[in-house]
C-alpha atoms as a PDB file:
ATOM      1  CA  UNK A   1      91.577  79.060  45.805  1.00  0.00           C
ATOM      2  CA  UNK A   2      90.709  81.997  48.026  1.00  0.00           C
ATOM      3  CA  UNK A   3      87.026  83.247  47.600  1.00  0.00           C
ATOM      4  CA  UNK A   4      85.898  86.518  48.946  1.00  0.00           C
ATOM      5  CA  UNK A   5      82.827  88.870  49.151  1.00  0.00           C
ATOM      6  CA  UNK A   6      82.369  91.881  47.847  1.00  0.00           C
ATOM      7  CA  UNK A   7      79.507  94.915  47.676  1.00  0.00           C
ATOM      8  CA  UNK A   8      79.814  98.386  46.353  1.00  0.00           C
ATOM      9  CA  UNK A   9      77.508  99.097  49.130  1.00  0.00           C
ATOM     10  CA  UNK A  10      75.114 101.452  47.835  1.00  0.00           C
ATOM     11  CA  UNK A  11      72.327 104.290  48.709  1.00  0.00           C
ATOM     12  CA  UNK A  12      69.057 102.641  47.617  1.00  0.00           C
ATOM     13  CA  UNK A  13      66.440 104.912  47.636  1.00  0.00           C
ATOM     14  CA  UNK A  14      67.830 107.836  44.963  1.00  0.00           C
ATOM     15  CA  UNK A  15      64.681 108.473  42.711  1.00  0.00           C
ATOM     16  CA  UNK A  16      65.450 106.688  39.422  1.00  0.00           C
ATOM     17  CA  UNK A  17      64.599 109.458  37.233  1.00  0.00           C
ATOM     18  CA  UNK A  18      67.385 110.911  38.923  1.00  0.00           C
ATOM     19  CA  UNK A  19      69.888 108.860  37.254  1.00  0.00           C
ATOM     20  CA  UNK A  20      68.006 107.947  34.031  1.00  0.00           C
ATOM     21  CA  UNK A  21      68.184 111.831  33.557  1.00  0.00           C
ATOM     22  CA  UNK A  22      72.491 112.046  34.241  1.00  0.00           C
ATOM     23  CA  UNK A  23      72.816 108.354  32.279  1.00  0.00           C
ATOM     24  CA  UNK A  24      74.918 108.131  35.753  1.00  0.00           C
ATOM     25  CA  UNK A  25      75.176 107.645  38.974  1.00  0.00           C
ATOM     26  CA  UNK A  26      77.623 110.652  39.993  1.00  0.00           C
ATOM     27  CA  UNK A  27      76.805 114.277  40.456  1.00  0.00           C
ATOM     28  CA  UNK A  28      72.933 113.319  41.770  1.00  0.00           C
ATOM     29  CA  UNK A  29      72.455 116.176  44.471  1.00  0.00           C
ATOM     30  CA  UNK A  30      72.888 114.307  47.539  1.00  0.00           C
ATOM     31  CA  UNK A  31      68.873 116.017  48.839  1.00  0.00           C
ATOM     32  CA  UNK A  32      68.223 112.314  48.192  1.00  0.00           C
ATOM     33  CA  UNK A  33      70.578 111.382  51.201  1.00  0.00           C
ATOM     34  CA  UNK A  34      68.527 110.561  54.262  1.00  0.00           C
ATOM     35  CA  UNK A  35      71.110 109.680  57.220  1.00  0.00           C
ATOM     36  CA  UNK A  36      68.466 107.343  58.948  1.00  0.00           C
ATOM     37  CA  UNK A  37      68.436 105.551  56.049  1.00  0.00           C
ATOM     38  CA  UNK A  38      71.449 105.451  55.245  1.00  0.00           C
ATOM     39  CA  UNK A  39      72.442 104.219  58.799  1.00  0.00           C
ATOM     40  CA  UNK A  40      70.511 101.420  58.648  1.00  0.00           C
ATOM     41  CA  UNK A  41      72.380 100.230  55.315  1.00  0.00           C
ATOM     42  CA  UNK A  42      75.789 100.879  56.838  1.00  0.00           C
ATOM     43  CA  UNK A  43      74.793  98.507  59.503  1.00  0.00           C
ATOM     44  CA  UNK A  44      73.362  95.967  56.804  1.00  0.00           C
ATOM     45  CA  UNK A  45      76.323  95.591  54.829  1.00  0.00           C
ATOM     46  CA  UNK A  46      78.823  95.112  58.150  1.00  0.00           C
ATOM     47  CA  UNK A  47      76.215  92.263  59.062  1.00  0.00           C
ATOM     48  CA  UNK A  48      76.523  91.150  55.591  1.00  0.00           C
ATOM     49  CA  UNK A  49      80.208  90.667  56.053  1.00  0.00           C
ATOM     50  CA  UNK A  50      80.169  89.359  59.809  1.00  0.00           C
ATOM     51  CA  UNK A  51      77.881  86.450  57.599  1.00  0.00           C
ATOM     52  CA  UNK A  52      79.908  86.277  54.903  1.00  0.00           C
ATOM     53  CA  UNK A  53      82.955  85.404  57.510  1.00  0.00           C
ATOM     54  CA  UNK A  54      80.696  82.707  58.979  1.00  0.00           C
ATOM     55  CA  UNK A  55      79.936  81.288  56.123  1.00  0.00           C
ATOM     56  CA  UNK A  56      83.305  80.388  55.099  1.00  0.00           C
ATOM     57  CA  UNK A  57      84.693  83.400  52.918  1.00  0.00           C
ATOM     58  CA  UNK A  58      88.033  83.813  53.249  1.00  0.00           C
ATOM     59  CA  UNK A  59      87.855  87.676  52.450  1.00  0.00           C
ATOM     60  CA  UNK A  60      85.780  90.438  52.852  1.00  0.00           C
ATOM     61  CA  UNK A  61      85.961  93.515  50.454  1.00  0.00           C
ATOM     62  CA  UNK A  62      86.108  97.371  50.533  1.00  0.00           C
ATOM     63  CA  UNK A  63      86.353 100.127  48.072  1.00  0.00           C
ATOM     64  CA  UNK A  64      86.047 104.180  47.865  1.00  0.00           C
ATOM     65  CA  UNK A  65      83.908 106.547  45.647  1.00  0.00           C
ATOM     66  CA  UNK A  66      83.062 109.834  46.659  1.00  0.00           C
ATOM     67  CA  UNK A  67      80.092 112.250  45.631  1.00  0.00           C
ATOM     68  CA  UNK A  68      77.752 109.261  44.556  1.00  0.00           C
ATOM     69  CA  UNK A  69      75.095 106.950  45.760  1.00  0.00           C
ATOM     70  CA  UNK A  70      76.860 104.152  43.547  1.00  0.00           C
ATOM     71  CA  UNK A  71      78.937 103.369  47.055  1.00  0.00           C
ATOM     72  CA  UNK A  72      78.440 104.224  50.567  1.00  0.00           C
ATOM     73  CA  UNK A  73      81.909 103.491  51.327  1.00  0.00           C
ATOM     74  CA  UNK A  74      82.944 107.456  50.851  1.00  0.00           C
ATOM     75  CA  UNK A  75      85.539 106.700  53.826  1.00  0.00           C
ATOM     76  CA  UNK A  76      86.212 102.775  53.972  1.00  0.00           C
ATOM     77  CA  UNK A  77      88.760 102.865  56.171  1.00  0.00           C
ATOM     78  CA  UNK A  78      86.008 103.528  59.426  1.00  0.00           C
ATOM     79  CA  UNK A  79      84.439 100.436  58.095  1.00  0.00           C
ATOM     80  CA  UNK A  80      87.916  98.437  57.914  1.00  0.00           C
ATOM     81  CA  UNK A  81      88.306  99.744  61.046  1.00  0.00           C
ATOM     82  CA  UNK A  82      85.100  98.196  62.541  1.00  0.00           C
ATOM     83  CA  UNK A  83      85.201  94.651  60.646  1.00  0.00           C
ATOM     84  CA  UNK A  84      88.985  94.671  61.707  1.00  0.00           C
ATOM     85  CA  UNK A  85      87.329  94.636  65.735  1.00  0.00           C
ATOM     86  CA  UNK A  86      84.437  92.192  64.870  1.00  0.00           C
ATOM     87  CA  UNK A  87      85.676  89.610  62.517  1.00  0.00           C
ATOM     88  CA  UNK A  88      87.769  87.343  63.467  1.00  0.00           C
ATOM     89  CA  UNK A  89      89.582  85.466  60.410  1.00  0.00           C
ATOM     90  CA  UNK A  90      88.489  87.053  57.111  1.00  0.00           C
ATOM     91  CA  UNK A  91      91.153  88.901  55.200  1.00  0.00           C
ATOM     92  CA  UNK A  92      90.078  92.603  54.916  1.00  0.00           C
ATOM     93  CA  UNK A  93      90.881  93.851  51.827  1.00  0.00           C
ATOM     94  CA  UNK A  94      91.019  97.650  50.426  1.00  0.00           C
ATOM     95  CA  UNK A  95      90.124  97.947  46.753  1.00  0.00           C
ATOM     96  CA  UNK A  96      91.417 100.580  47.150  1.00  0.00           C
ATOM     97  CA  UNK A  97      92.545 103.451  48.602  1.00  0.00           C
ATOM     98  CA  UNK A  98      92.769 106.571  45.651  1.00  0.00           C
ATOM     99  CA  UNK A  99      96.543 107.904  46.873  1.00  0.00           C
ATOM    100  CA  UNK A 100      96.454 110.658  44.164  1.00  0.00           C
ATOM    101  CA  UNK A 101      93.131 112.784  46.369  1.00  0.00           C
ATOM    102  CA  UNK A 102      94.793 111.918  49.725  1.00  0.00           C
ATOM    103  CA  UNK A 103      96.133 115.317  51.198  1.00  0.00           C
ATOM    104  CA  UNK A 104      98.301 113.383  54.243  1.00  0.00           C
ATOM    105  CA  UNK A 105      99.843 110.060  52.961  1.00  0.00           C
ATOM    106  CA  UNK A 106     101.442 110.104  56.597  1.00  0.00           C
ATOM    107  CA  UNK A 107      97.922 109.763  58.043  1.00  0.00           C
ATOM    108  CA  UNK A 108      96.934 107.300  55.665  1.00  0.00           C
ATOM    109  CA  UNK A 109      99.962 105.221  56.757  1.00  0.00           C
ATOM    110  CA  UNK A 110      99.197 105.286  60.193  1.00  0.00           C
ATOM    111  CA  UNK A 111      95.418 103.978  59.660  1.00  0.00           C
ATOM    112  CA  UNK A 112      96.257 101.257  58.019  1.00  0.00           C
ATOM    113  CA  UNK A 113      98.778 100.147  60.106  1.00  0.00           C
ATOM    114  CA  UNK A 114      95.935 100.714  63.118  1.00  0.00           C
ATOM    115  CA  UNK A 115      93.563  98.860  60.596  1.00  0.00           C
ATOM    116  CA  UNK A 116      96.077  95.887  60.609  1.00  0.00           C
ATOM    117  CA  UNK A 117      97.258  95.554  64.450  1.00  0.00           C
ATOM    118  CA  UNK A 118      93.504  95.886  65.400  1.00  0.00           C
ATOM    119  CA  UNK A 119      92.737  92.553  63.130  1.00  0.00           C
ATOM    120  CA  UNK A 120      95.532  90.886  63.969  1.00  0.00           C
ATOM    121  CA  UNK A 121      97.866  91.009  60.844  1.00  0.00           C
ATOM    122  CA  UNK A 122      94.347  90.644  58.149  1.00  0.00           C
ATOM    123  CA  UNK A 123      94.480  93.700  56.343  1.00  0.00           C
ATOM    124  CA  UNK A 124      95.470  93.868  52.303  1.00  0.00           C
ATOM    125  CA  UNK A 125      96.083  97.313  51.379  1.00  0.00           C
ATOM    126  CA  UNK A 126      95.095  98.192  47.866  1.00  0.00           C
ATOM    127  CA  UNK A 127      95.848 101.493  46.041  1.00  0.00           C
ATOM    128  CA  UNK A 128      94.295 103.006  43.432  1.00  0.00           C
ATOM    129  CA  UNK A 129      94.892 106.064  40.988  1.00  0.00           C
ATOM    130  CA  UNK A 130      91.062 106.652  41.019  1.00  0.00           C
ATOM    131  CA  UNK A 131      88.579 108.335  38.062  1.00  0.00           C
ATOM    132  CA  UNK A 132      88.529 111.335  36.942  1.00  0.00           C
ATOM    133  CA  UNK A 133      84.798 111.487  38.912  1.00  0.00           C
ATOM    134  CA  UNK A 134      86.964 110.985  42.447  1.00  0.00           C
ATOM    135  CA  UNK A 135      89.640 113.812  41.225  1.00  0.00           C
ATOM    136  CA  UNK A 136      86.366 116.136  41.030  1.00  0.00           C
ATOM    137  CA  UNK A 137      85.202 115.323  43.810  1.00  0.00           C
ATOM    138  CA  UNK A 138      88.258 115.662  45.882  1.00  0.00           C
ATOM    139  CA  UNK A 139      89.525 118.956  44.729  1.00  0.00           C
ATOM    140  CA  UNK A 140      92.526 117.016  43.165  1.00  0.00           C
ATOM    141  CA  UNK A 141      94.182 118.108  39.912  1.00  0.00           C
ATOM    142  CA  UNK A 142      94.166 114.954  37.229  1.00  0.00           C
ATOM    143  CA  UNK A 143      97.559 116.215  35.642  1.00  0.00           C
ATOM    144  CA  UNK A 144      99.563 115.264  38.944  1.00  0.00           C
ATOM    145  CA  UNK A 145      97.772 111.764  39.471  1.00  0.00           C
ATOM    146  CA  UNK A 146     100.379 109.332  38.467  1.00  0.00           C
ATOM    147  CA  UNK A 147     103.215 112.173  40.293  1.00  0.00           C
ATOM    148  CA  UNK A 148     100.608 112.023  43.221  1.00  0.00           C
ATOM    149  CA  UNK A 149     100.477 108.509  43.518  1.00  0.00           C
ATOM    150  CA  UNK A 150     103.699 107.363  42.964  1.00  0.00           C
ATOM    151  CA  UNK A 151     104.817 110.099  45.467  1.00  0.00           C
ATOM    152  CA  UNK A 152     102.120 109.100  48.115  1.00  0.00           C
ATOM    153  CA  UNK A 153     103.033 105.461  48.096  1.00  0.00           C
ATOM    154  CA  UNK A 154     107.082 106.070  48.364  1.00  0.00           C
ATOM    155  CA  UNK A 155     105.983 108.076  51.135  1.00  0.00           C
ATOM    156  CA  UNK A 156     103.902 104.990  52.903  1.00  0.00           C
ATOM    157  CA  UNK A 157     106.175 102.646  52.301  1.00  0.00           C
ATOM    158  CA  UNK A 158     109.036 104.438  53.609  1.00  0.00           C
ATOM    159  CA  UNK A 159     106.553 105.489  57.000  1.00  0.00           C
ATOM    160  CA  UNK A 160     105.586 101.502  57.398  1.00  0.00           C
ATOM    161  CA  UNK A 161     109.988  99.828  56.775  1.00  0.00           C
ATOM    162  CA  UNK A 162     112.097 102.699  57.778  1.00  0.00           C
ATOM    163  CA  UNK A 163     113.471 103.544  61.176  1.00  0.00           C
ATOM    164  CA  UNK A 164     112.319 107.183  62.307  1.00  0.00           C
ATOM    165  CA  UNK A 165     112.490 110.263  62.592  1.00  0.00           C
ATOM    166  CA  UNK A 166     113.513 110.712  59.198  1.00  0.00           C
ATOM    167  CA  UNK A 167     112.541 113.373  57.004  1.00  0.00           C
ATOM    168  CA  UNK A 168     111.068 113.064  53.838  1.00  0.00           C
ATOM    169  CA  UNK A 169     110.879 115.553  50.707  1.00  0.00           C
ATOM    170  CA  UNK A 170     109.340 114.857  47.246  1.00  0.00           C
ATOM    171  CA  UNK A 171     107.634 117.345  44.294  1.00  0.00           C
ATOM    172  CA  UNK A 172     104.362 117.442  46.356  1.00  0.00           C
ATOM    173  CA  UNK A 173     104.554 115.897  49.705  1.00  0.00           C
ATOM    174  CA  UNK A 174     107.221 117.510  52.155  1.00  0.00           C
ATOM    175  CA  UNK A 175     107.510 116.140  55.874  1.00  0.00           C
ATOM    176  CA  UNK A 176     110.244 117.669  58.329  1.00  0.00           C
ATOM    177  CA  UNK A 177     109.403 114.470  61.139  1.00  0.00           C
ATOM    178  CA  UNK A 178     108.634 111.208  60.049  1.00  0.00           C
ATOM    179  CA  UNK A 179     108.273 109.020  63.407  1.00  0.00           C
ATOM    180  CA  UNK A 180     104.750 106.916  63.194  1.00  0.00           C
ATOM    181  CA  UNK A 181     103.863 105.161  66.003  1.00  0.00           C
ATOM    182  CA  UNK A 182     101.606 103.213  64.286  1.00  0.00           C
ATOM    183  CA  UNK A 183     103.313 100.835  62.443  1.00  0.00           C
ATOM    184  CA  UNK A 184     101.560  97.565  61.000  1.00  0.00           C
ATOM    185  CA  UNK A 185     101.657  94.276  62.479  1.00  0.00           C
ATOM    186  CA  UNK A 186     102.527  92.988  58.907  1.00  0.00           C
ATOM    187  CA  UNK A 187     106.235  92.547  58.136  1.00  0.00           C
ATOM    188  CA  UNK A 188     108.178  94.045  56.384  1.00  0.00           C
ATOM    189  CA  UNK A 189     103.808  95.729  55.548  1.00  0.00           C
ATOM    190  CA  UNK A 190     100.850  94.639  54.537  1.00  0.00           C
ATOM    191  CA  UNK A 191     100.326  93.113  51.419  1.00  0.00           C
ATOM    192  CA  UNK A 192      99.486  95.673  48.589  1.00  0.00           C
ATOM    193  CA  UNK A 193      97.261  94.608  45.578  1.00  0.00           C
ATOM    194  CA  UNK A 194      96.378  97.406  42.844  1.00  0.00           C
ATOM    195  CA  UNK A 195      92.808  97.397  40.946  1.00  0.00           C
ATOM    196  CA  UNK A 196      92.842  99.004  37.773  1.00  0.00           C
ATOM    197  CA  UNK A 197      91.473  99.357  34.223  1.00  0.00           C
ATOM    198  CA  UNK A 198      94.095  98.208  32.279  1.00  0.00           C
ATOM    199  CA  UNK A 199      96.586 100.916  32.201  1.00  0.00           C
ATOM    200  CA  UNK A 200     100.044  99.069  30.315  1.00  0.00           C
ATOM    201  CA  UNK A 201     101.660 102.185  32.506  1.00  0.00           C
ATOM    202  CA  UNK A 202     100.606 100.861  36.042  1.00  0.00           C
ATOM    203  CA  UNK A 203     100.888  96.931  34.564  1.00  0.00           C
ATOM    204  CA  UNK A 204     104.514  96.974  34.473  1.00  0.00           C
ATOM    205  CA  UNK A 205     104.692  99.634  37.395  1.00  0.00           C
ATOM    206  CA  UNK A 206     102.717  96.609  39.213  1.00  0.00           C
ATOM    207  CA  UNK A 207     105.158  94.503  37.800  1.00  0.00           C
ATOM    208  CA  UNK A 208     108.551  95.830  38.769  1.00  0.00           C
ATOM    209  CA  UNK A 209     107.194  95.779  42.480  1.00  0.00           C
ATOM    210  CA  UNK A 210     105.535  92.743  42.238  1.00  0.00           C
ATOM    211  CA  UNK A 211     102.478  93.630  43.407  1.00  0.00           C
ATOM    212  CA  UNK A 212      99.650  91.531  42.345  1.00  0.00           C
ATOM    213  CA  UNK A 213      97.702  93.400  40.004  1.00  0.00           C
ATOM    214  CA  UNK A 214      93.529  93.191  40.009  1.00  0.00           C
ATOM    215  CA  UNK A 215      92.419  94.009  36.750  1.00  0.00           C
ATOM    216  CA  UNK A 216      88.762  95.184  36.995  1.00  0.00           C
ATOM    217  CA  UNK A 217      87.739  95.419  32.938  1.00  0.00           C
ATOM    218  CA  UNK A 218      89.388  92.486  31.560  1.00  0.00           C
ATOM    219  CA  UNK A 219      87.241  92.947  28.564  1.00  0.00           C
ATOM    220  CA  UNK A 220      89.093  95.822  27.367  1.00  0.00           C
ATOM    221  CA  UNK A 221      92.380  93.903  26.788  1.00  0.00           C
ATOM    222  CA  UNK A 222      92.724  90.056  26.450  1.00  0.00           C
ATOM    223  CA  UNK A 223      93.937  88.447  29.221  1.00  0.00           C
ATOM    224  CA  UNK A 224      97.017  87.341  27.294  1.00  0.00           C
ATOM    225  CA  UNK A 225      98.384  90.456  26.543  1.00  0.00           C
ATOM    226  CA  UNK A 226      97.806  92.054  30.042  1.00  0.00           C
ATOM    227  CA  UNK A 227     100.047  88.864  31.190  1.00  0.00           C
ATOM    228  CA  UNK A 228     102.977  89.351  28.294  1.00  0.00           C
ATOM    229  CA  UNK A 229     102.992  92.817  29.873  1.00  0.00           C
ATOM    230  CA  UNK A 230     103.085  92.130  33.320  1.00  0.00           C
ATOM    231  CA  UNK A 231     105.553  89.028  32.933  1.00  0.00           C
ATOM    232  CA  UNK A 232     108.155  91.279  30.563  1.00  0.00           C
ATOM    233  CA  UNK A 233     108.479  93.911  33.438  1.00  0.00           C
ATOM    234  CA  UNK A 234     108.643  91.144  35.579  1.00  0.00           C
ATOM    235  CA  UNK A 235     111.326  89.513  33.551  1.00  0.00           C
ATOM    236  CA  UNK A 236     113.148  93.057  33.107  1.00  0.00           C
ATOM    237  CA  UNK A 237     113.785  93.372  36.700  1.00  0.00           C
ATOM    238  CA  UNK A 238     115.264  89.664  36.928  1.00  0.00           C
ATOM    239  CA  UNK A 239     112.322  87.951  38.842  1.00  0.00           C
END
């Protein structure tokens, strides 16, 4: 049994009329955002992790949201980057990066892999397709998102296993020189785990990779069925 720690780090002090008013946490105008504050939480919740490493977790969790004082973690890979420096045996895990708003897959690629030499092989590296609230507020168009992530993960994949300078063309991503020289310490990569909300769709795409899949609202589906779907793709590709 691994056991790991997880926060969705948020921005305390928003006035809660704020959000009783929206019945939400996203689209509060960010005049509530005081840096100082704010600072001194970002520093609280990479203690919180340094002492959730010393007392034994075997993992320490990120994710993403964007636009909302719900999470902090607007860019988690700066904060992978520092636990990867300052921890010393956790597993750092990304729950998860949204590929579909990511304008440079290529970049992405080469952060992780930075994220994963700097801790010494700990990163997981977790995808997701993201809400429609993080397609808002990324200037992304929600009728590409499965086109956009599919296509941005080939991409990675392809950037992390295969020898370069190679050049890669899809619908939306087009690269003339593909040659990172940040590759990850990981091999053939990191592991990859996808969080999601039940979608059969990425189930059996989760499946067919075997990717481990982290289903985040079991109560919308029993647990049975999401398993009869996972192990028939499974089965379907001979594994």
């Amino acid at each position: 049994m691994h056991i790991m720690y997880f926060t969705e780090r948020p921005y305390h002090p928003v006035p809660e009329d704020e959000i009783i008013g929206l019945s939400s946490f996203f689209g509060i105008p960010n005049k509530h955002f005081d840096p100082a504050q704010a600072a001194q939480l970002y520093h609280r919740y990479l203690d919180e992790k340094l002492y959730a490493e010393e007392m034994g977790f075997d993992g320490v969790m990120l994710n993403e949201h964007h636009g909302t004082p719900f999470c902090l973690g607007a860019v988690m890979d700066v904060e992978a980057a520092i636990l990867a420096r300052i921890t010393k045996r956790v597993k750092i895990v990304l729950l998860g990066n949204p590929l579909p708003t990511v304008g440079n897959p290529l970049r992405l690629a080469e952060e992780l892999a930075e994220i994963d030499m700097i801790s010494g092989g700990r990163l997981v590296s977790g995808w997701v397709r993201g809400a429609g609230s993080e397609q808002f507020a990324n200037n992304a168009n929600p009728a590409y998102n499965r086109e956009l992530f599919n296509e941005a993960h080939e991409l990675i994949i392809q950037a992390w296993t295969r020898p370069g300078p190679f050049r890669f063309e899809g619908k939306h991503f087009h690269y003339r020189f593909v040659n990172p020289w940040a590759l990850p310490l990981q091999k053939p990569h990191p592991q990859i785990w996808i969080p999601g909300l039940i979608s059969p769709e990425t189930i059996v795409w989760c499946a067919k990779r075997r990717y481990p899949y982290i289903a985040l609202a079991t109560f919308l589906a029993p647990t049975v069925e999401i398993w009869n779907m996972y192990a028939a793709a499974a089965a379907e590709e001979g594994y």
